[in-house]
N, C-alpha and C. Protein backbone atom coordinates (compact mmCIF):
# COMPACT_ATOMS: atom_id res chain seq x y z
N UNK A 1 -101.83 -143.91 34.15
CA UNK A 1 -101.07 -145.14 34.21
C UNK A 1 -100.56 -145.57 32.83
N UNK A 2 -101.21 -145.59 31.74
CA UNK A 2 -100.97 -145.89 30.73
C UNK A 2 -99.76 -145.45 29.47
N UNK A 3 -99.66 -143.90 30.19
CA UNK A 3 -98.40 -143.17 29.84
C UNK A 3 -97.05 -143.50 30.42
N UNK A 4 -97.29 -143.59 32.08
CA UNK A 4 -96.27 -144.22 33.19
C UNK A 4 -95.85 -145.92 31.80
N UNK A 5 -96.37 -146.82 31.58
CA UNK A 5 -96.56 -148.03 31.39
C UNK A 5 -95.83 -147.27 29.80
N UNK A 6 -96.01 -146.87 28.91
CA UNK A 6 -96.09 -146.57 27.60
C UNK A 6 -94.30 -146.15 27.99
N UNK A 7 -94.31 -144.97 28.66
CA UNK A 7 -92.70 -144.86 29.13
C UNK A 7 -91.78 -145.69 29.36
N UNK A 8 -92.50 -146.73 30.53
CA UNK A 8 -91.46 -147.93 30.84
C UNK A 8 -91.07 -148.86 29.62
N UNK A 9 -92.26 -149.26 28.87
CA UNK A 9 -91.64 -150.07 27.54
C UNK A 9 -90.85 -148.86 26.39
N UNK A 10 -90.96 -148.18 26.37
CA UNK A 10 -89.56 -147.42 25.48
C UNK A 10 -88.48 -147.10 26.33
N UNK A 11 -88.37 -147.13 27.34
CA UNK A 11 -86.78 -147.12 27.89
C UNK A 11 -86.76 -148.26 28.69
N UNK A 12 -87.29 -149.40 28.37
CA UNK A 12 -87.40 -150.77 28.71
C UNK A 12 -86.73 -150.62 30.17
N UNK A 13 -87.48 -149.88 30.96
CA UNK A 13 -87.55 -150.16 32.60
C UNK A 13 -88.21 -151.46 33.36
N UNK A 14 -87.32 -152.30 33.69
CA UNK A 14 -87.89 -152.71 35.03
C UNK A 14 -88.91 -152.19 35.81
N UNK A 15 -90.06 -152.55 35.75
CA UNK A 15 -91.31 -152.05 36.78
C UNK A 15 -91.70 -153.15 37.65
N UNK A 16 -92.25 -152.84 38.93
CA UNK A 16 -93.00 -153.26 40.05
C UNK A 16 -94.57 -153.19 39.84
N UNK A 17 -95.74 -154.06 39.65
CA UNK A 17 -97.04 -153.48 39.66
C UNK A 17 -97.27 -154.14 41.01
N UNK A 18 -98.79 -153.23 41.53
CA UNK A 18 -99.63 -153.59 42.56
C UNK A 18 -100.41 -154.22 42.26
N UNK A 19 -101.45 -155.27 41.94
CA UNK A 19 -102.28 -155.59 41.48
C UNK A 19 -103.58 -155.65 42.33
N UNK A 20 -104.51 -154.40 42.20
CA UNK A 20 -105.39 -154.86 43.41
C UNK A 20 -105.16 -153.84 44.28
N UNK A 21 -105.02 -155.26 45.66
CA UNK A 21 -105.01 -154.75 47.05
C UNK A 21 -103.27 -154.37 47.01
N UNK A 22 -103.20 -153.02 47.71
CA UNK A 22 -101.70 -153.20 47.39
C UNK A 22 -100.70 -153.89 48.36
N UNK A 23 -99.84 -154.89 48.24
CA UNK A 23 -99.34 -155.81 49.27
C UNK A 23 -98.04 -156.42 48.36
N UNK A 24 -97.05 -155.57 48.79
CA UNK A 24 -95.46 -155.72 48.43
C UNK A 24 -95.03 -157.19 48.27
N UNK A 25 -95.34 -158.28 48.67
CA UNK A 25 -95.31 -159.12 49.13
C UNK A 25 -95.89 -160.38 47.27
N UNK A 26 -96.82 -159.47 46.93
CA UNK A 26 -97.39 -160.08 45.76
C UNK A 26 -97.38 -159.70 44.65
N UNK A 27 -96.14 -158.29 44.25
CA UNK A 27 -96.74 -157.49 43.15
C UNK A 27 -95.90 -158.18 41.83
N UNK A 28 -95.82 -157.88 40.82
CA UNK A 28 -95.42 -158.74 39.74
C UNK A 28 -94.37 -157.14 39.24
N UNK A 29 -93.70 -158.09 38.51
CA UNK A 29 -92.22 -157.84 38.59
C UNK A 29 -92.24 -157.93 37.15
N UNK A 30 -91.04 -156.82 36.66
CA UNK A 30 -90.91 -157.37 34.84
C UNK A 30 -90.65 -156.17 33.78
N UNK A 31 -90.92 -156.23 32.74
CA UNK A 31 -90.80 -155.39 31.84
C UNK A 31 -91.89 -155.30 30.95
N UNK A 32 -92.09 -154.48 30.83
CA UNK A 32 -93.59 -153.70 29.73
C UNK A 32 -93.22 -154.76 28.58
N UNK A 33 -94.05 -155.73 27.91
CA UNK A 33 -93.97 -156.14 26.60
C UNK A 33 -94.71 -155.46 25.48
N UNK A 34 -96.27 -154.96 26.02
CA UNK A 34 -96.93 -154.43 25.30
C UNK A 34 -98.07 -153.47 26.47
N UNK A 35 -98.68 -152.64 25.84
CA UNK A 35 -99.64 -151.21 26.59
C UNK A 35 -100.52 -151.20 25.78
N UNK A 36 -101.94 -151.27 26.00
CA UNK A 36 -102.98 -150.72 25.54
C UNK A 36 -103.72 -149.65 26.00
N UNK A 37 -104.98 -149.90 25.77
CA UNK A 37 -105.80 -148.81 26.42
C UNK A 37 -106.49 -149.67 27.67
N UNK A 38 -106.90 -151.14 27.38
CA UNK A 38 -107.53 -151.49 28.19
C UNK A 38 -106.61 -152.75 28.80
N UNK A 39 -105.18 -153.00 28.84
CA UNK A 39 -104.09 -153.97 29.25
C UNK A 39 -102.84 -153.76 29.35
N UNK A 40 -102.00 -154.35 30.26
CA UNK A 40 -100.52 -154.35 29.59
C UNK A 40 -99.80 -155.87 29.82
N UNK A 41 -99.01 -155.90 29.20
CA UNK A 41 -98.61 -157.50 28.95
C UNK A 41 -96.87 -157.46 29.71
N UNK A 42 -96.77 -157.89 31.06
CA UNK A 42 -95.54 -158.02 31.21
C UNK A 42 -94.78 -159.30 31.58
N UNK A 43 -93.51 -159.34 31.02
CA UNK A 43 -92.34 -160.57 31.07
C UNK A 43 -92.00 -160.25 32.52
N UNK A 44 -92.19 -161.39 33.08
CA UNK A 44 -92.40 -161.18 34.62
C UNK A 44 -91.10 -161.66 34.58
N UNK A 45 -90.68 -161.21 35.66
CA UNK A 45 -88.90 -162.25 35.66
C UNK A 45 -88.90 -162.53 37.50
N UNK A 46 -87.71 -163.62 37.55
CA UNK A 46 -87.92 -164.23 38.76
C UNK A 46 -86.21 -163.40 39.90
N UNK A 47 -86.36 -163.66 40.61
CA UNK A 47 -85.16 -163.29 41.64
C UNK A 47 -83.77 -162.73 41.33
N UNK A 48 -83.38 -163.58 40.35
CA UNK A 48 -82.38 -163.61 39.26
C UNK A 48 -82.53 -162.58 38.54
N UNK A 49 -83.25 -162.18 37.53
CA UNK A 49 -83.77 -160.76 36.65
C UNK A 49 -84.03 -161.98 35.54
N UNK A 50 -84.41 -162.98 35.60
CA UNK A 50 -84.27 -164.00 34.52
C UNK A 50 -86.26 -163.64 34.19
N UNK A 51 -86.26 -163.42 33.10
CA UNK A 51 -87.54 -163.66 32.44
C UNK A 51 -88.46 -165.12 32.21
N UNK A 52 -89.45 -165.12 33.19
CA UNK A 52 -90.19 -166.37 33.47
C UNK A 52 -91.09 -167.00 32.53
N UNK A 53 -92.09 -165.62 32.17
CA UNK A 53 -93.21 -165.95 31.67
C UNK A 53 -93.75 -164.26 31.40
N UNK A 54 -94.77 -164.73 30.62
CA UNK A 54 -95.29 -163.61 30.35
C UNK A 54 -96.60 -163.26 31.09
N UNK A 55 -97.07 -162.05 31.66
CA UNK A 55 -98.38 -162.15 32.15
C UNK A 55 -99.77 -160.87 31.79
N UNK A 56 -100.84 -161.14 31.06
CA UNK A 56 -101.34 -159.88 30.88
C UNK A 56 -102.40 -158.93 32.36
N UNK A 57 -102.87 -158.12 32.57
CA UNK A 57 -103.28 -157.29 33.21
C UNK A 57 -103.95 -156.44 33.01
N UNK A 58 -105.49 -156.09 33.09
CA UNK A 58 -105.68 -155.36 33.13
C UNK A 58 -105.51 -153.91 33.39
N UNK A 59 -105.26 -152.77 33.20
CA UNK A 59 -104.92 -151.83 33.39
C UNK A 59 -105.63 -151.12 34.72
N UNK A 60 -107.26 -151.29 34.48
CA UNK A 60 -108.28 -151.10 35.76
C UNK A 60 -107.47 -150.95 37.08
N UNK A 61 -106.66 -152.78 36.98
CA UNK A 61 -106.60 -153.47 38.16
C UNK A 61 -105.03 -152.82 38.63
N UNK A 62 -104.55 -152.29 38.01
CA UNK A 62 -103.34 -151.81 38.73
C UNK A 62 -103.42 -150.51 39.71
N UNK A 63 -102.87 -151.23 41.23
CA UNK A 63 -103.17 -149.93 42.02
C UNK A 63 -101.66 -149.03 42.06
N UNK A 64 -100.64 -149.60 42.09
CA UNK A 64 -99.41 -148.94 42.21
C UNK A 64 -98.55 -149.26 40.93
N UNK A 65 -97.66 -148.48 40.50
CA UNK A 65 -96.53 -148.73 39.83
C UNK A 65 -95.08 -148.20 40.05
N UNK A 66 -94.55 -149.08 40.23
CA UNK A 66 -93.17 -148.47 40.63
C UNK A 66 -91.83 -148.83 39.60
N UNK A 67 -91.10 -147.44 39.31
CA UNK A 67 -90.10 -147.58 38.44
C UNK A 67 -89.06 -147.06 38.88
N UNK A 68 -87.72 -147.44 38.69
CA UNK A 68 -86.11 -146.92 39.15
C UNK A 68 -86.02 -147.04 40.87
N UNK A 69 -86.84 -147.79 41.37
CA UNK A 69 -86.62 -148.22 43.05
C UNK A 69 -84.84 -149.49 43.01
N UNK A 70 -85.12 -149.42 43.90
CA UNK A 70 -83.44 -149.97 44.38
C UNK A 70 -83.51 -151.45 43.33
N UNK A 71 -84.51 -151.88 44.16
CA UNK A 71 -84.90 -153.76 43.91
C UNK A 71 -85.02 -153.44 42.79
N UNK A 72 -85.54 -152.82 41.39
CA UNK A 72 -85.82 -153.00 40.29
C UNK A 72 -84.16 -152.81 39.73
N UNK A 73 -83.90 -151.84 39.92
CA UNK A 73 -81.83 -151.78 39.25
C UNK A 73 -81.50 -152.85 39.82
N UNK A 74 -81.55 -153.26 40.75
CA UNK A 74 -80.40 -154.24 41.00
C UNK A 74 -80.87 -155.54 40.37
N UNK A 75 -82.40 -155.70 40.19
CA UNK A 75 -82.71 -157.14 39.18
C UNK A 75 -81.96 -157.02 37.84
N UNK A 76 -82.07 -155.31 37.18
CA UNK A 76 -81.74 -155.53 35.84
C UNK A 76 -79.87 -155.86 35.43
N UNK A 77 -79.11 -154.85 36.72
CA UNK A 77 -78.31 -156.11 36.62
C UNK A 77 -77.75 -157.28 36.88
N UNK A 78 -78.77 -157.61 37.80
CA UNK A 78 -78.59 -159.66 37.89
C UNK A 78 -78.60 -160.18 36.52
N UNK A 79 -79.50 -159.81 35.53
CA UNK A 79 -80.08 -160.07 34.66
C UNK A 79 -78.76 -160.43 33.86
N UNK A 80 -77.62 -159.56 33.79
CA UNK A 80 -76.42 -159.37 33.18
C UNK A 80 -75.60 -160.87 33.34
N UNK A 81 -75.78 -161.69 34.74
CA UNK A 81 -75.24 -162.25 35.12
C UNK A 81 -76.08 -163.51 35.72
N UNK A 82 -77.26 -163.37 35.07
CA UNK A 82 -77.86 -164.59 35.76
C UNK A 82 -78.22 -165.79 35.68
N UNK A 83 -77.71 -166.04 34.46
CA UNK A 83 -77.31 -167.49 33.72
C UNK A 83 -76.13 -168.28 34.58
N UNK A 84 -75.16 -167.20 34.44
CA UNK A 84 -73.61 -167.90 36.01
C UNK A 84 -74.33 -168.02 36.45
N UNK A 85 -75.11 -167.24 37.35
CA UNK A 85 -75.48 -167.14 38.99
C UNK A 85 -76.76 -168.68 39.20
N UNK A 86 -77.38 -168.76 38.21
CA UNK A 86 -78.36 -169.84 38.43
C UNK A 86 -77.48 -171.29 38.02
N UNK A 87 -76.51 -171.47 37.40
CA UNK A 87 -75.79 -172.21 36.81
C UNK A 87 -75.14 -173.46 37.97
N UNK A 88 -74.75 -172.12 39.50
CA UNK A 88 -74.46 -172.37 40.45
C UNK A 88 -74.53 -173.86 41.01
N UNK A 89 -74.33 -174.79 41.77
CA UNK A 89 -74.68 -176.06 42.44
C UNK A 89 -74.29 -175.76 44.26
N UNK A 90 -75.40 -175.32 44.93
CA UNK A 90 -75.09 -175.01 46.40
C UNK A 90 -74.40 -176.20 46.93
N UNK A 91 -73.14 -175.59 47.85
CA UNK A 91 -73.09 -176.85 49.03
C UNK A 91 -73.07 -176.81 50.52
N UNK A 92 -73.40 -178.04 51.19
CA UNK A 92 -74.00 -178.09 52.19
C UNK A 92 -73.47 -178.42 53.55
N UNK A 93 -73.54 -177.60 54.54
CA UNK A 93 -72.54 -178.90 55.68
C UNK A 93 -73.99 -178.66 56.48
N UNK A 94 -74.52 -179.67 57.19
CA UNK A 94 -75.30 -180.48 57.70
C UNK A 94 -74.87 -180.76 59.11
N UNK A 95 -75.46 -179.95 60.32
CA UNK A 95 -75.33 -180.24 61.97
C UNK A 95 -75.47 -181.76 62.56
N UNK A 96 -74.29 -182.08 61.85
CA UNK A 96 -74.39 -183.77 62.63
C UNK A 96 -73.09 -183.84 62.63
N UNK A 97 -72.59 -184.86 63.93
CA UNK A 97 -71.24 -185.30 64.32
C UNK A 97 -70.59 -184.26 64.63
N UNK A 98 -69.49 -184.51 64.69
CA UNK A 98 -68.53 -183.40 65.76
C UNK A 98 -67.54 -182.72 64.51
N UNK A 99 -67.46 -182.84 63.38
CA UNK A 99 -67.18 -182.21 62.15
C UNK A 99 -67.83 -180.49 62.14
N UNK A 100 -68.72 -180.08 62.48
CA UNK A 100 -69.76 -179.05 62.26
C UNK A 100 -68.87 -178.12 62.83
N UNK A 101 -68.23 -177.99 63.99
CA UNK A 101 -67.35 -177.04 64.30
C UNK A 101 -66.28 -176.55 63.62
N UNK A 102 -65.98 -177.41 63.09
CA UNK A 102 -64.69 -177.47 61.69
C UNK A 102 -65.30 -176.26 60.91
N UNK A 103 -66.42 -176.90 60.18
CA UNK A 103 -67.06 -176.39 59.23
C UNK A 103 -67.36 -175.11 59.38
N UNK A 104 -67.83 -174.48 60.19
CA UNK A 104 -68.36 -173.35 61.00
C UNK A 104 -66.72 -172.36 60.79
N UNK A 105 -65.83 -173.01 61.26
CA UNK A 105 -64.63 -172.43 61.25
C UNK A 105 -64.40 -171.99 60.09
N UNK A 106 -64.51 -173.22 59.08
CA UNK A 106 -63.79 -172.57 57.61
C UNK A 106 -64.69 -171.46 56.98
N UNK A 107 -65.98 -171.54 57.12
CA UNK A 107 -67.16 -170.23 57.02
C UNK A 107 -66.74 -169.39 57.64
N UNK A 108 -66.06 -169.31 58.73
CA UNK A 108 -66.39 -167.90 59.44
C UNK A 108 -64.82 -167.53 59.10
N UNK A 109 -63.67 -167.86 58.77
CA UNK A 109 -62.47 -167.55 58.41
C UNK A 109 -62.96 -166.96 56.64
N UNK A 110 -63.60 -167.60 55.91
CA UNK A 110 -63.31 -167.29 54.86
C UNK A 110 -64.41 -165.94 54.19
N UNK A 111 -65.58 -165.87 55.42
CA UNK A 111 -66.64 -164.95 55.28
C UNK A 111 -67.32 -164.86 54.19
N UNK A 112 -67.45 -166.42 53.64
CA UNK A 112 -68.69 -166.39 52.93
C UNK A 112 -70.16 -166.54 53.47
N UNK A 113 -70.80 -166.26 52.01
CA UNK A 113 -71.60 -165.83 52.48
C UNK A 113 -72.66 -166.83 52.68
N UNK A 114 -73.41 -167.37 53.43
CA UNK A 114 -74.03 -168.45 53.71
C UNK A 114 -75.84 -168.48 54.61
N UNK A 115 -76.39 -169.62 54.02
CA UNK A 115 -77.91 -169.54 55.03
C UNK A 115 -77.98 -170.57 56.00
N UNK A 116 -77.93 -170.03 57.12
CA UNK A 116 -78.61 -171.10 58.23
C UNK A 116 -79.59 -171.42 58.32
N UNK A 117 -79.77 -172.63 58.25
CA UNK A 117 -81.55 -173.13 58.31
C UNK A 117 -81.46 -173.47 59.91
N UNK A 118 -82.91 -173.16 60.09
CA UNK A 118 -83.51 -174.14 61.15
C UNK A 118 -84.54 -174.63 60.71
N UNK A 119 -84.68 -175.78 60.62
CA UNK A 119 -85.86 -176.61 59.96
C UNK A 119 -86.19 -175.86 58.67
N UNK A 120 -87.42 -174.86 58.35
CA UNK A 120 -87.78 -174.61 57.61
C UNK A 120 -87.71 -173.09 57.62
N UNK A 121 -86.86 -172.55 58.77
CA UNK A 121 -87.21 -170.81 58.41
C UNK A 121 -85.43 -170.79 57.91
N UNK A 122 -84.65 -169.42 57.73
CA UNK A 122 -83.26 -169.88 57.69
C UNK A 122 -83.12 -168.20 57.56
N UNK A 123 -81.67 -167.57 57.68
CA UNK A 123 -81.34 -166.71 57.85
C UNK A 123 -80.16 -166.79 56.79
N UNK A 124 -79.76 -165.71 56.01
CA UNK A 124 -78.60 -165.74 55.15
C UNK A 124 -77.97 -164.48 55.39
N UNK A 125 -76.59 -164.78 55.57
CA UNK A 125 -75.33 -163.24 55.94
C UNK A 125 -74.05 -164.12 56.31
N UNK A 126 -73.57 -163.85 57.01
CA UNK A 126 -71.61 -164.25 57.35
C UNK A 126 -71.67 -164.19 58.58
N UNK A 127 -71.18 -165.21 58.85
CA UNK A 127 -70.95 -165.72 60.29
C UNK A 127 -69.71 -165.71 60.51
N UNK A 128 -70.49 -164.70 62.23
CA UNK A 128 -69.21 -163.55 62.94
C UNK A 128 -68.52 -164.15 63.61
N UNK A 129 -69.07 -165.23 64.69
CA UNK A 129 -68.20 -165.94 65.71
C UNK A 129 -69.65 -166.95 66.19
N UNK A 130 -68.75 -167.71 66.62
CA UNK A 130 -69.75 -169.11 67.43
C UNK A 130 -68.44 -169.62 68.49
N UNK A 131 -69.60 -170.54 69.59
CA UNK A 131 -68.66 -171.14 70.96
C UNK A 131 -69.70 -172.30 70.51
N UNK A 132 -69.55 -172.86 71.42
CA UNK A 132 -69.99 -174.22 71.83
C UNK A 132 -71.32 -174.23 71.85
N UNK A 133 -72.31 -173.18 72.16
CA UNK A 133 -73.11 -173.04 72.45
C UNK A 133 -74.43 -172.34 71.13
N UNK A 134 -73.71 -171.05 71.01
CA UNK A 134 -74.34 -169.99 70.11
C UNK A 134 -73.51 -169.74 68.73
N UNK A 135 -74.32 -169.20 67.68
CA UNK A 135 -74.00 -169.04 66.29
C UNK A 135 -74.07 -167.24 66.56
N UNK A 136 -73.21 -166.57 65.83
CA UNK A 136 -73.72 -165.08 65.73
C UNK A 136 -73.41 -164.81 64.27
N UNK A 137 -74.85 -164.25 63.40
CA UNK A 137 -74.63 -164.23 61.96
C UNK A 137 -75.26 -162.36 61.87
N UNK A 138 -73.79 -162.27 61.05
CA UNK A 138 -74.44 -160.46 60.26
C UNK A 138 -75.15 -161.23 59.27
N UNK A 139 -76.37 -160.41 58.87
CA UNK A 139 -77.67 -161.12 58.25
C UNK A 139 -77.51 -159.61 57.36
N UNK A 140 -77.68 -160.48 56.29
CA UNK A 140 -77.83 -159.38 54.74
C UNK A 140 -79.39 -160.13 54.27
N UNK A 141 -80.06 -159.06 53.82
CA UNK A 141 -80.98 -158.87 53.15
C UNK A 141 -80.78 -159.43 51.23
N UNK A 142 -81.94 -159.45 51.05
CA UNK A 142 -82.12 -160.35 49.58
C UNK A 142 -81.99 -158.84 48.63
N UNK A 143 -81.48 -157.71 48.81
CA UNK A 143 -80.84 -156.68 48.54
C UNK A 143 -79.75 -156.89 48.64
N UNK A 144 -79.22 -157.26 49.69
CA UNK A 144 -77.37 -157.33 49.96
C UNK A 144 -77.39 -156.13 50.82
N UNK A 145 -78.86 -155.79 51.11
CA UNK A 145 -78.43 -154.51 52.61
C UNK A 145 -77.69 -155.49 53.74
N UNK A 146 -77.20 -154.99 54.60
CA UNK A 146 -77.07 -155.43 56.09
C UNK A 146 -78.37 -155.34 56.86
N UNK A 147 -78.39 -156.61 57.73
CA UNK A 147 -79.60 -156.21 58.20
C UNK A 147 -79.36 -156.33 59.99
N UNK A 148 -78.61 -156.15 60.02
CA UNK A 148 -77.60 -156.36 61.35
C UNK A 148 -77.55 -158.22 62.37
N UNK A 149 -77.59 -158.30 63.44
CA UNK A 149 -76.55 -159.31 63.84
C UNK A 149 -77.58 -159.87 64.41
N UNK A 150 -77.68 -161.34 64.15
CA UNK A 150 -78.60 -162.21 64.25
C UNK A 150 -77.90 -163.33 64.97
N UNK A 151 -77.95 -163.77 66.98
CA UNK A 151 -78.00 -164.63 67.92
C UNK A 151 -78.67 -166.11 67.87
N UNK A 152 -78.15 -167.10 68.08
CA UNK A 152 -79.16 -168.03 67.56
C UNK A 152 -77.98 -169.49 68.98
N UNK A 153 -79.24 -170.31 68.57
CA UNK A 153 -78.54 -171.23 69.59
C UNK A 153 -77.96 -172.66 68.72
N UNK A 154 -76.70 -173.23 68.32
CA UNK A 154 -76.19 -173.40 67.56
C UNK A 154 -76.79 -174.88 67.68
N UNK A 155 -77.77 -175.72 68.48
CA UNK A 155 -78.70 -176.48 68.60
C UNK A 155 -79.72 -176.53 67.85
N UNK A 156 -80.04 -175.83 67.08
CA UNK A 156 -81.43 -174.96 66.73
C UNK A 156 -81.06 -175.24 64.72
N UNK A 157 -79.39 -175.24 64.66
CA UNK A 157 -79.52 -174.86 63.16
C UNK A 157 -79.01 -176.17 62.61
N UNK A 158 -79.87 -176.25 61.97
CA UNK A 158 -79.94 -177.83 60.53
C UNK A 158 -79.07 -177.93 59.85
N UNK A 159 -78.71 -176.80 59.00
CA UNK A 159 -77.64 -177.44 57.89
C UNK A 159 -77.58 -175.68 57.80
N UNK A 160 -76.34 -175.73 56.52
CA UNK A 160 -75.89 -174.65 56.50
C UNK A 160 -75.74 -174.42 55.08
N UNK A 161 -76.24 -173.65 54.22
CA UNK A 161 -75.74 -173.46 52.42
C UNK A 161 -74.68 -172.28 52.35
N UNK A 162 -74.41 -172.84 51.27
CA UNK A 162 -72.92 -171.70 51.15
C UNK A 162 -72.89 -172.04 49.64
N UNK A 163 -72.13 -171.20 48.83
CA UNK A 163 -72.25 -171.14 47.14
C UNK A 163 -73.13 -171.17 46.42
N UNK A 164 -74.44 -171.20 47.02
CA UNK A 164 -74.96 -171.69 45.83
C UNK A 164 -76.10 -170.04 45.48
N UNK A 165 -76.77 -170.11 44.37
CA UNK A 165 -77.51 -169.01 43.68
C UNK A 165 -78.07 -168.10 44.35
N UNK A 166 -78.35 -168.32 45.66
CA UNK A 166 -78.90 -167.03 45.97
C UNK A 166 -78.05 -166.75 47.05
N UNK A 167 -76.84 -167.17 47.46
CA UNK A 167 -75.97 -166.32 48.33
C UNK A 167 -74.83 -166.03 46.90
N UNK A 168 -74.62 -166.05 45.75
CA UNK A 168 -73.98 -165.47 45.19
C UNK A 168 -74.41 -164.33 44.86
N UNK A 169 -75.87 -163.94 44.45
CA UNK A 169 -76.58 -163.06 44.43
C UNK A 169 -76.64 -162.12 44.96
N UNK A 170 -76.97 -162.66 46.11
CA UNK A 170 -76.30 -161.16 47.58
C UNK A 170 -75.38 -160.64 47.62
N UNK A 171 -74.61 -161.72 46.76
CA UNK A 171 -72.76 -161.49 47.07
C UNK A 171 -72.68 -160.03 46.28
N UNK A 172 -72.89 -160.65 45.23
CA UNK A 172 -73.16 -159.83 43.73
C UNK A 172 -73.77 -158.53 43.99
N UNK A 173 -74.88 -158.47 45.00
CA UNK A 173 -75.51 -157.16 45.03
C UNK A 173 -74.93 -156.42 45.99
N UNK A 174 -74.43 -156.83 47.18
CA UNK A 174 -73.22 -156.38 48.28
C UNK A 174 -72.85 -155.80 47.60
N UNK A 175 -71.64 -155.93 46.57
CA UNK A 175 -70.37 -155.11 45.69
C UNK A 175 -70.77 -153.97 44.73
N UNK A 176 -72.81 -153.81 44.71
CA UNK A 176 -72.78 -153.07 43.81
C UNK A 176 -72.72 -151.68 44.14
């Protein structure tokens, strides 16, 4: 591990660690600052490729390491651009009054890229078509994969974001 780790900080790779139990879901994110024998010290960075904080680690405790995977290139070049991209101010149209159909329209004519909330879960991609009834959204991934076509009952969705930092992001990673 320590060679893997010693590599990544001289060609200043983006790495993934496991820490532990291994669970994708929790691993820390970043760039080698420093490698020992018994640590390594990494600038963890957040969604953006923006550098958060710094965090050290035992070496012991690392079960996986991952370098040059999809998600790690595409952070380093957010990174390029992620001062714009956080800079951003989202805006909102909100499922109330008889306006929302409007709204829905100018989204789905102009195919941006946008998140539907329902209450607290929400889905983000471009919305294909809606009636009176139902929403139908192509759903992109926090990659900018496609993640195919997501049915929903147009009762169900709260408000709607569009522009703001993390659908430019997708946008951004879509085109790459």
């Amino acid at each position: 591990m320590i060679e893997i780790l010693k590599k990544a900080l001289k060609n200043k790779n983006i790495i993934s660690l496991c820490v532990g139990k291994i669970d994708w879901n929790k691993r820390v994110i970043g760039y080698v600052n420093s490698v020992n024998e018994t640590a390594v010290v990494i600038e963890m960075v957040d969604i953006f490729g923006s550098i958060v904080k710094n965090k050290s680690i035992p070496i012991k405790s690392i079960s996986v390491v991952e370098i040059n995977d999809s998600y790690n290139k595409h952070l380093e070049k957010l990174k390029k651009h992620e001062k714009a991209i956080k800079k951003i101010n989202p805006l909102y149209y909100f499922n109330k009054g008889n306006n929302f159909n409007e709204k829905l329209e100018k989204l789905l004519l102009e195919k941006n890229i946008c998140t539907v909330f329902f209450g607290t879960e929400f889905i983000t991609g471009v919305i294909q078509n809606f009636n009176e009834d139902d929403l139908c959204i192509n759903a992109i991934g926090y990659r900018g994969t496609k993640e195919g076509e997501v049915y929903c009952r147009l009762v169900n969705v709260t408000k709607i974001r569009y522009e703001g930092p993390l659908e430019e992001k997708i946008s951004y990673l879509q085109n790459l």
